[in-house]
Protein backbone atom coordinates (compact mmCIF):
# COMPACT_ATOMS: atom_id res chain seq x y z
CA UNK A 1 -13.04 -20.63 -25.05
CA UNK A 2 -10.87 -18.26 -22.58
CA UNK A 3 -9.14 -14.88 -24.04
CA UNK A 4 -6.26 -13.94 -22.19
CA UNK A 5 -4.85 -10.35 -21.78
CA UNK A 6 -1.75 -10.22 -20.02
CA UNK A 7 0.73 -7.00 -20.22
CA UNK A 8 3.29 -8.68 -18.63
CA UNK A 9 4.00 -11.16 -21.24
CA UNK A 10 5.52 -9.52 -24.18
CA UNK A 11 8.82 -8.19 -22.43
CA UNK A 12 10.78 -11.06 -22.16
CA UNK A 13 9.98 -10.96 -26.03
CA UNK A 14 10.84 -7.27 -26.85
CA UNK A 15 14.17 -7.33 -24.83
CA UNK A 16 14.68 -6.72 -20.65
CA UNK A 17 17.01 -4.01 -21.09
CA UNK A 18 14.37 -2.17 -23.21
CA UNK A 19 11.84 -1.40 -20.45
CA UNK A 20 13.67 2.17 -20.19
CA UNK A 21 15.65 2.01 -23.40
CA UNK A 22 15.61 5.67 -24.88
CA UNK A 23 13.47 6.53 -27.39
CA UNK A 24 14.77 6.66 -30.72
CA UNK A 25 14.83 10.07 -32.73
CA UNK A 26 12.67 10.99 -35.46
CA UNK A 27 14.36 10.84 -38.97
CA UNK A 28 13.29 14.61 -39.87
CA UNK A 29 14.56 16.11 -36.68
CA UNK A 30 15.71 19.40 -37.51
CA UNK A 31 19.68 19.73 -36.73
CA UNK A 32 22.56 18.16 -38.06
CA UNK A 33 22.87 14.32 -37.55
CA UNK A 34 26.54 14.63 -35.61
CA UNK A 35 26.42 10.38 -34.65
CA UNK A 36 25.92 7.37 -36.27
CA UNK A 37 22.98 5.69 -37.41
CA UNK A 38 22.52 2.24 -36.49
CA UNK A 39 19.11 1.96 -38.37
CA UNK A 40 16.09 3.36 -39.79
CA UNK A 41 12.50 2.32 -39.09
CA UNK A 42 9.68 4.07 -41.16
CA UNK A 43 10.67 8.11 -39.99
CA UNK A 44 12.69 7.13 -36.97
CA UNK A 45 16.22 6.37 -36.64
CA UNK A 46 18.32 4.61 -33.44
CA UNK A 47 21.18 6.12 -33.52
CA UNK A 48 24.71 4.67 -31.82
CA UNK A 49 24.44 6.44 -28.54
CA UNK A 50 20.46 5.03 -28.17
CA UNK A 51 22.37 1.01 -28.72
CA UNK A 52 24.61 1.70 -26.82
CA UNK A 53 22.68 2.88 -24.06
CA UNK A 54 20.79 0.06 -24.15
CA UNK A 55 24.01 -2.60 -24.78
CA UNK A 56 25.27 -1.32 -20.97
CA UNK A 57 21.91 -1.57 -19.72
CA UNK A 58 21.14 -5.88 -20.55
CA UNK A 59 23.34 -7.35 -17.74
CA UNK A 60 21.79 -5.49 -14.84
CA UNK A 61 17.87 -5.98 -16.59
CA UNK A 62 18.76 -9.91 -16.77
CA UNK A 63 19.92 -9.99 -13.24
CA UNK A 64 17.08 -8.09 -12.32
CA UNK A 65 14.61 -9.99 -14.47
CA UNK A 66 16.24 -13.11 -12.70
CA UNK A 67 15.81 -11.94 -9.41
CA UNK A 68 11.99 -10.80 -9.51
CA UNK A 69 11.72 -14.83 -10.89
CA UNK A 70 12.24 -17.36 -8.26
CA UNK A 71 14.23 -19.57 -7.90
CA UNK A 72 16.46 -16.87 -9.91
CA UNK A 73 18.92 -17.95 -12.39
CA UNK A 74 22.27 -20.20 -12.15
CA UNK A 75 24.98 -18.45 -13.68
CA UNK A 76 25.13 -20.14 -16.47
CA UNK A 77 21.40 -19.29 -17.31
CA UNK A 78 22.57 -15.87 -16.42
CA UNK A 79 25.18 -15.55 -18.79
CA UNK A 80 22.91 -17.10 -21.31
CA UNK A 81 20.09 -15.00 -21.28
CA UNK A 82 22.60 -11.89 -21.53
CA UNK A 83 24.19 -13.68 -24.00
CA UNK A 84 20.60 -13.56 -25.96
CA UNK A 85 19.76 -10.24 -25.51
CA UNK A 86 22.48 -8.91 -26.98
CA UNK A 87 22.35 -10.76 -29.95
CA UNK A 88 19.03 -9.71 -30.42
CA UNK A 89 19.23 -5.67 -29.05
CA UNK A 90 18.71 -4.55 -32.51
CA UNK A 91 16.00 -7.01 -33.09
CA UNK A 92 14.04 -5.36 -30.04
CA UNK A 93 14.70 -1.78 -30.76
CA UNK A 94 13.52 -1.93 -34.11
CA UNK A 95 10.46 -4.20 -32.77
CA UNK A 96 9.67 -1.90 -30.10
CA UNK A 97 9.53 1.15 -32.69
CA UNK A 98 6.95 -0.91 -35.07
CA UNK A 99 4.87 -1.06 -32.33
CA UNK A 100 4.84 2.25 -31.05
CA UNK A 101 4.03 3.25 -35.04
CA UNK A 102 1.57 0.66 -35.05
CA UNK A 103 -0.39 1.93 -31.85
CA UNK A 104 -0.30 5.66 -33.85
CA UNK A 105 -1.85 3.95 -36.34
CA UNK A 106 -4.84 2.15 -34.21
CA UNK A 107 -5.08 6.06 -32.91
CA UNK A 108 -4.78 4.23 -29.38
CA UNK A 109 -4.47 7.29 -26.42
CA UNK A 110 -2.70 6.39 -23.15
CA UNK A 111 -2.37 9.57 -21.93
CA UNK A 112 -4.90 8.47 -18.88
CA UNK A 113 -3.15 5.57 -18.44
CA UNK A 114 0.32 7.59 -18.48
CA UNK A 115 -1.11 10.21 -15.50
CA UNK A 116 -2.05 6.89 -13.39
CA UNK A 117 1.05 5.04 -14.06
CA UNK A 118 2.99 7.86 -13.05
CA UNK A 119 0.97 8.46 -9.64
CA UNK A 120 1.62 4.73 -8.98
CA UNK A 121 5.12 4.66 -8.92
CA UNK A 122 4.58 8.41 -7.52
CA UNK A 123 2.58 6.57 -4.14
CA UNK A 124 4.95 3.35 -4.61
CA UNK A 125 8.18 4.88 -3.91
CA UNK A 126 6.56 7.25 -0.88
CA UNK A 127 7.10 10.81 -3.00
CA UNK A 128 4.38 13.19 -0.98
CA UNK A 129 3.40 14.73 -4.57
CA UNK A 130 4.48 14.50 -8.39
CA UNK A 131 6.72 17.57 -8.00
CA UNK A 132 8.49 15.67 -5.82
CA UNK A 133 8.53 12.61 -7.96
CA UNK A 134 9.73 14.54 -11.02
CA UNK A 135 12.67 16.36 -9.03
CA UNK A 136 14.34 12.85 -8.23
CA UNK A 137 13.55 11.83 -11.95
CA UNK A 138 15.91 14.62 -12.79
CA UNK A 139 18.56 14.09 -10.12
CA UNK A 140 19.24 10.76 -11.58
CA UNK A 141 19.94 12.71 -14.98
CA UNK A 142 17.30 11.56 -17.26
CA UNK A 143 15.05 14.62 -18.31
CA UNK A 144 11.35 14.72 -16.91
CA UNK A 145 10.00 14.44 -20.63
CA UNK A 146 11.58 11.87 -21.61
CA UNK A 147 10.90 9.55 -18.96
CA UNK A 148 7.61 10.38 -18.97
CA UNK A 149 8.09 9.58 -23.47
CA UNK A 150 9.67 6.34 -22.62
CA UNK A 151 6.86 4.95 -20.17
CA UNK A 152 4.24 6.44 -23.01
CA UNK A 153 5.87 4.28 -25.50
CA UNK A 154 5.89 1.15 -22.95
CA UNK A 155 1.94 1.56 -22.79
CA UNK A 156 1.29 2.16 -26.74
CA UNK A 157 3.17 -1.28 -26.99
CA UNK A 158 1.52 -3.17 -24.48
CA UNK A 159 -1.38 -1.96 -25.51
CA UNK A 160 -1.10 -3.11 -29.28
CA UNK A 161 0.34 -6.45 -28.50
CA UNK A 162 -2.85 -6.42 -26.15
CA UNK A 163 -5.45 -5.98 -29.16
CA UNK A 164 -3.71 -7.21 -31.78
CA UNK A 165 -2.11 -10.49 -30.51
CA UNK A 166 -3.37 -11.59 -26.79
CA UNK A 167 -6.92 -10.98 -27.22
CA UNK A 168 -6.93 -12.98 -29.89
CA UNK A 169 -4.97 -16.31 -28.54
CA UNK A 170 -7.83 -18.61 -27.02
CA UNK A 171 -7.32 -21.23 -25.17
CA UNK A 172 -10.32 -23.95 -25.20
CA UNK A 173 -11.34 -25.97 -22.65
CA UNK A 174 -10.50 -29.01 -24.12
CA UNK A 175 -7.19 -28.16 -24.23
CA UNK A 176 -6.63 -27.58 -20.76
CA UNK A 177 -7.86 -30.52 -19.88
CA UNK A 178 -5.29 -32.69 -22.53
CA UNK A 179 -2.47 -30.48 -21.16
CA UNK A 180 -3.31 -31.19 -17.16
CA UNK A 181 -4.04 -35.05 -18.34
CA UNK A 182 -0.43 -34.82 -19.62
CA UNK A 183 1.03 -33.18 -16.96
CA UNK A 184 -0.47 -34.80 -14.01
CA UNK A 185 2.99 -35.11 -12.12
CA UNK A 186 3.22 -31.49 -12.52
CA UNK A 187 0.91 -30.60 -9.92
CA UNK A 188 1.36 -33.01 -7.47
CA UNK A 189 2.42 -30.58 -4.53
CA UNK A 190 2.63 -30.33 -0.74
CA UNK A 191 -0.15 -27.96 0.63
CA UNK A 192 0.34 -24.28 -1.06
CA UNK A 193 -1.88 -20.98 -0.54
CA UNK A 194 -1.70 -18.83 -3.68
CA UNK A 195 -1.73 -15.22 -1.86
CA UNK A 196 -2.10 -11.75 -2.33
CA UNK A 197 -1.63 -8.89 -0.49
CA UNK A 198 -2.09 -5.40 0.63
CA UNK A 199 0.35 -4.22 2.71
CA UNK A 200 0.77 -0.52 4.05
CA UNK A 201 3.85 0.90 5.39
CA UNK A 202 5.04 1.86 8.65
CA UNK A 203 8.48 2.61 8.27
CA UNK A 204 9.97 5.69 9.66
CA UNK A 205 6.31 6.44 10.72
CA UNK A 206 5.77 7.73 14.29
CA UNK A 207 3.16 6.88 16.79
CA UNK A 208 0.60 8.81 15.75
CA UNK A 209 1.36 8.20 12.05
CA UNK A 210 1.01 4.40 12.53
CA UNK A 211 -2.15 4.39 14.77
CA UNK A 212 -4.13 6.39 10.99
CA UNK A 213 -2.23 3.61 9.26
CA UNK A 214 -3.86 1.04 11.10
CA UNK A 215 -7.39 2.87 11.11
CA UNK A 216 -6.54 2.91 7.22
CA UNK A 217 -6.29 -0.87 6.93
CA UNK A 218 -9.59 -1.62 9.23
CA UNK A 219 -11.12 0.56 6.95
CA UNK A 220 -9.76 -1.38 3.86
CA UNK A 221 -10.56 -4.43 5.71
CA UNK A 222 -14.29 -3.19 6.16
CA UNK A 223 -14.68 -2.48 2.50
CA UNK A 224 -13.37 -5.78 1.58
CA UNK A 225 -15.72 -7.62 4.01
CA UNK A 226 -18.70 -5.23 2.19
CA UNK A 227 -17.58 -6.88 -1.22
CA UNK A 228 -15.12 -5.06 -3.01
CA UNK A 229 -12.76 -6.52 -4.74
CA UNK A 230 -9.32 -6.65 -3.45
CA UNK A 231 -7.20 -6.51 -6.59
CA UNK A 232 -8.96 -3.39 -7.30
CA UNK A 233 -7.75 -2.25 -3.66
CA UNK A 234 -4.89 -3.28 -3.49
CA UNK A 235 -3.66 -0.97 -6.87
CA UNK A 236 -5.10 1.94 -5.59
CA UNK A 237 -3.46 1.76 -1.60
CA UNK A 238 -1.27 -0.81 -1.24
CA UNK A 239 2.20 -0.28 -0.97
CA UNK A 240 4.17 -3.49 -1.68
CA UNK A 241 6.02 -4.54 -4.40
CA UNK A 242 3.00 -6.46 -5.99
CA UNK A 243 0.25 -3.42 -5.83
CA UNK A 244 0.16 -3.15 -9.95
CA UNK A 245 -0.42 -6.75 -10.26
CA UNK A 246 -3.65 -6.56 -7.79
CA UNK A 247 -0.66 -7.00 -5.03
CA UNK A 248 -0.49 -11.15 -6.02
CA UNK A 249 2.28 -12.53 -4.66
CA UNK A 250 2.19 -16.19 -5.54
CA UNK A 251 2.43 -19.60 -3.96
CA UNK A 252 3.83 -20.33 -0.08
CA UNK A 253 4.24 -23.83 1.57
CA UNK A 254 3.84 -24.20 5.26
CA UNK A 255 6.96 -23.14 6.77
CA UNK A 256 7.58 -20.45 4.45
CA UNK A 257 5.93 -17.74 5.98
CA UNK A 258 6.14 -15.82 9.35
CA UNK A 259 4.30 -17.81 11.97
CA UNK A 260 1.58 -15.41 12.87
CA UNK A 261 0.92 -14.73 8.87
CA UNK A 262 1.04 -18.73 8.29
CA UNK A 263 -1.45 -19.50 11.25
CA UNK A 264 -4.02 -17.10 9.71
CA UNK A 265 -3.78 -18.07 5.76
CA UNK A 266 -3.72 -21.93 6.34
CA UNK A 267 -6.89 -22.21 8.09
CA UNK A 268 -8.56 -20.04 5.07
CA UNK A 269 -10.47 -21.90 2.00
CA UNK A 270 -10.41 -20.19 -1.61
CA UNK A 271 -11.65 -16.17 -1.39
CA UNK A 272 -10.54 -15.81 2.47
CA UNK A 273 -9.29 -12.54 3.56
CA UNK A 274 -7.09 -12.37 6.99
CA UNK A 275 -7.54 -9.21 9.40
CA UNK A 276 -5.11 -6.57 9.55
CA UNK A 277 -1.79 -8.15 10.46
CA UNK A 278 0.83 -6.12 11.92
CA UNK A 279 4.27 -7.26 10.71
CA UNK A 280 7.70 -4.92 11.66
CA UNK A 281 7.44 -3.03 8.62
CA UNK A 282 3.40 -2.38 8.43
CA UNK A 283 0.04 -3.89 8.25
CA UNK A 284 -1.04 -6.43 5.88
CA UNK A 285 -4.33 -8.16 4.71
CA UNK A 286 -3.87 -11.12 3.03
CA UNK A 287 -6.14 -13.11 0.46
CA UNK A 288 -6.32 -16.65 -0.57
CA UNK A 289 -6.73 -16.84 -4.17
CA UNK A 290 -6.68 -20.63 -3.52
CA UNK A 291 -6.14 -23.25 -0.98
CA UNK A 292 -3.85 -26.19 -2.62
CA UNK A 293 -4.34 -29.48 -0.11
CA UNK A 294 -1.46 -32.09 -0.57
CA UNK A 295 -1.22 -34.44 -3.44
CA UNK A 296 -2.64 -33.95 -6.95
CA UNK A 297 -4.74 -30.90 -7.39
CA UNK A 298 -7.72 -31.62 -9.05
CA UNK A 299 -8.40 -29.67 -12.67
CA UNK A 300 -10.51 -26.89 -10.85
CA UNK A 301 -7.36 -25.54 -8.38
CA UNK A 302 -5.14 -25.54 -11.03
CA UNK A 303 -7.27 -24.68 -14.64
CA UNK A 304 -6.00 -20.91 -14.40
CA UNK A 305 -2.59 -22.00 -14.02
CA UNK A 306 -3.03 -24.31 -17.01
CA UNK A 307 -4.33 -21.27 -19.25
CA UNK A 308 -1.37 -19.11 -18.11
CA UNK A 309 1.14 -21.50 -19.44
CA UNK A 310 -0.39 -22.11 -22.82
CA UNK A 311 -0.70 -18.62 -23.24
CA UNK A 312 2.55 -18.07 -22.32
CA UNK A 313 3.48 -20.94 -24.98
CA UNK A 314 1.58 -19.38 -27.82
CA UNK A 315 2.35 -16.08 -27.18
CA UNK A 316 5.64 -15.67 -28.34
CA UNK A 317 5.39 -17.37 -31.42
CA UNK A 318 2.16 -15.14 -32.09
CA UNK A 319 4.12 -12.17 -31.39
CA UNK A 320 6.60 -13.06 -33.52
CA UNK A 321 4.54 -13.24 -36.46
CA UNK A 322 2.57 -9.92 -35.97
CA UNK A 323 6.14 -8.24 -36.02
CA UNK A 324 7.28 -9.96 -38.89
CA UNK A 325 4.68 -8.76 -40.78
CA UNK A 326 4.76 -5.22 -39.47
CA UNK A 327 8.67 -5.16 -40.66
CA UNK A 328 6.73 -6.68 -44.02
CA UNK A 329 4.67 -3.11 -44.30
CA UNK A 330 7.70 -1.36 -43.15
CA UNK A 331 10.48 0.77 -44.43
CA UNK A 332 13.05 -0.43 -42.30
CA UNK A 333 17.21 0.03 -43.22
CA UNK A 334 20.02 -1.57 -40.80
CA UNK A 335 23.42 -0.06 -41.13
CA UNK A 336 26.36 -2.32 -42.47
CA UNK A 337 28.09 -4.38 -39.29
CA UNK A 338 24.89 -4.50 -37.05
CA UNK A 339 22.85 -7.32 -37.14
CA UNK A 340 18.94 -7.35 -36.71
CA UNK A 341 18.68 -10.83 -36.05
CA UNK A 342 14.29 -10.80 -36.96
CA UNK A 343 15.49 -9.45 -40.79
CA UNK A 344 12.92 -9.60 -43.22
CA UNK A 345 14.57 -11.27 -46.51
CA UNK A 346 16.24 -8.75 -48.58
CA UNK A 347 16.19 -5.75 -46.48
CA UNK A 348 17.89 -2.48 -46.95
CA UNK A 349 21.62 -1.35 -45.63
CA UNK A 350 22.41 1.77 -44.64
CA UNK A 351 25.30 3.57 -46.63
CA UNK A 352 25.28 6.81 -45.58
CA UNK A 353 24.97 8.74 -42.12
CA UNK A 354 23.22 11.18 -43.45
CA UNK A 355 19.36 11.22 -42.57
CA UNK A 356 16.70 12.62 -44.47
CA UNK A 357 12.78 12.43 -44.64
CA UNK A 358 11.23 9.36 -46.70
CA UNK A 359 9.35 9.72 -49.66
CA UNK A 360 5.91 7.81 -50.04
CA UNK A 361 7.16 5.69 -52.25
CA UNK A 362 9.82 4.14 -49.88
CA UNK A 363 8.03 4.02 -47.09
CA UNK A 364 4.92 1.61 -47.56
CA UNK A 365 4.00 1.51 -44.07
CA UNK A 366 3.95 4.66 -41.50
CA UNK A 367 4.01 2.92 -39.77
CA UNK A 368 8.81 -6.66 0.86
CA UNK A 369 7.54 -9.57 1.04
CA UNK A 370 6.97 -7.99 4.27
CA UNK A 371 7.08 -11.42 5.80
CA UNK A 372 9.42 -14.06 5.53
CA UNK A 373 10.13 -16.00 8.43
CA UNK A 374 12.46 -13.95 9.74
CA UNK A 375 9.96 -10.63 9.77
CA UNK A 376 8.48 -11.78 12.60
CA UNK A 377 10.27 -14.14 14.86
């Protein structure tokens, strides 16, 4: 039986124009309450200003969702998907919340995670140190702390839908081998490479600068050729786009890629690493994670890809169901004209603005591609 864990998978779920929603106030906040309140979950509240917020924040996240998801999206699909996230904003921002209560709860910690999250977008975006990293934080108007709260509650939530829900979908054997029996016209393909990458920057570098960048990837490339393991590499030095997922960057056909980058993958079986590669934007060491040939891939080449997509398939449902029975142990109250379109049967409206603390009794739960064609030639 296979046990999947994959972060990634829950966001589409929660809502794209949550990823940096802000973070909903505490009910017993001190202060008077000067806005309205859209809804109460357990001893937090989302006020009007925190939908809002995150209303004027779902076309770009779709179109941005879209575009990190070739082929992208028609614009009809486009308008759709927006069309679906609003309808279900509330939905999310009340989901997200359970979880974050539920990972207090479990007593989960991500404040290690949090310090190497933050020096990975730190490294990813080039900033020479954090202080650096937290001044342009600020320049874009969004206070230090609360970015830093907002990516805290993004880990507490993948980490609970981790535990609670993906580690416990498996996926047998038996039925990846129905599903690719089933599906055999589904991978019949040309010949592919499934690639990943760790690429380091030369932009803006001068001579000097670029000649340690190179000595950097031989020595990379050294270490890689003494057995370590590349993912793990690439998330700690490589600069690309890809570098938090292990720097994977999917499939290519032949004619896809640069010349010089498609001469050196082709020729590679399963586990191949290139040498350093010099492109016009930096070096790059690419890995094979497989080697499709033309015509139907046998079960072996394409198992993992089998597993993704039933997971994929189960997850949501399986998330759903966790959450509805979270808002079942929850104290949760939507204010009259809002819509939370996961209601539990019978829930609360709000009738007043006003917010004050809970009492036990209400509350039961406390709850680059740095190569396409035209890169080199």
């Amino acid at each position: 039986m296979k046990t999947r864990n994959f972060p990634w998978i829950f966001l589409p779920v929660l809502g794209a124009a949550l990823l940096m929603a802000p973070a909903p106030a505490r009910a017993q906040d001190q202060g008077q309450i000067i806005e309205e309140i859209v809804a109460r979950v357990n001893d937090r509240i989302i006020t009007l200003s925190d939908y809002n917020k995150a209303l004027a924040a779902i076309p770009q996240q779709v179109q941005q969702d879209c575009q990190s998801n070739p082929p992208g999206c028609t614009p009809e699909q486009l308008q759709s998907r927006t069309d679906d996230e609003r309808k279900n904003l509330l939905r999310n921002m009340i989901d997200q919340q359970l979880l974050i209560e539920r990972a207090k709860d479990m007593g989960i910690d991500v404040e290690t995670d949090l310090v190497k999250r933050l020096d990975q977008i730190r490294k990813q975006d080039n900033f020479p140190n954090m202080d650096a990293f937290q001044k342009a934080v600020e320049q874009s108007g969004l206070a230090w702390e609360d970015y830093k709260s907002q990516m805290r509650d993004q880990l507490l939530q993948q980490k609970v839908i981790n535990q609670e829900v993906g580690g416990k979908i498996d996926i047998g054997n038996e039925e990846v081998r129905k599903y690719y029996e089933a599906h055999k016209s589904e991978f019949v393909r040309p010949e592919e490479v499934d690639l990943s990458e760790i690429f380091l920057k030369t932009d803006g570098k001068t001579p000097d600068q670029v000649t340690a960048i190179k000595k950097k990837a031989d020595e990379l490339y050294t270490r890689l050729q003494n057995g370590e393991d590349f993912s793990a590499l690439a998330k700690e030095y490589s600069e690309g786009p890809a570098k938090d997922d292990g720097g994977e960057l999917g499939e290519y056909q032949r004619g896809q890629l640069a010349k010089p980058l498609e001469d050196a993958v082709f020729k590679l079986d399963k586990g191949g690493v290139t040498n350093v590669i010099q492109t016009q934007t930096g070096f790059i060491l690419l890995k094979v994670n497989q080697h499709y040939d033309a015509g139907l891939q046998p079960l072996d080449k394409v198992e993992n890809d089998i597993t993704n997509r039933l997971y994929a398939q189960k997850m949501e449902p399986a998330l759903r169901e966790y959450l509805q029975q979270l808002r079942e142990e929850s104290y949760i109250r939507v204010r009259a004209g809002y819509t939370d379109s996961a209601a539990v049967a019978g829930g609360s409206v709000i009738e007043e603005v006003a917010a004050t603390p809970d009492t036990p009794e209400q509350k039961k739960h406390k709850g680059h591609l740095p190569f396409h064609k035209s890169d080199n030639e």
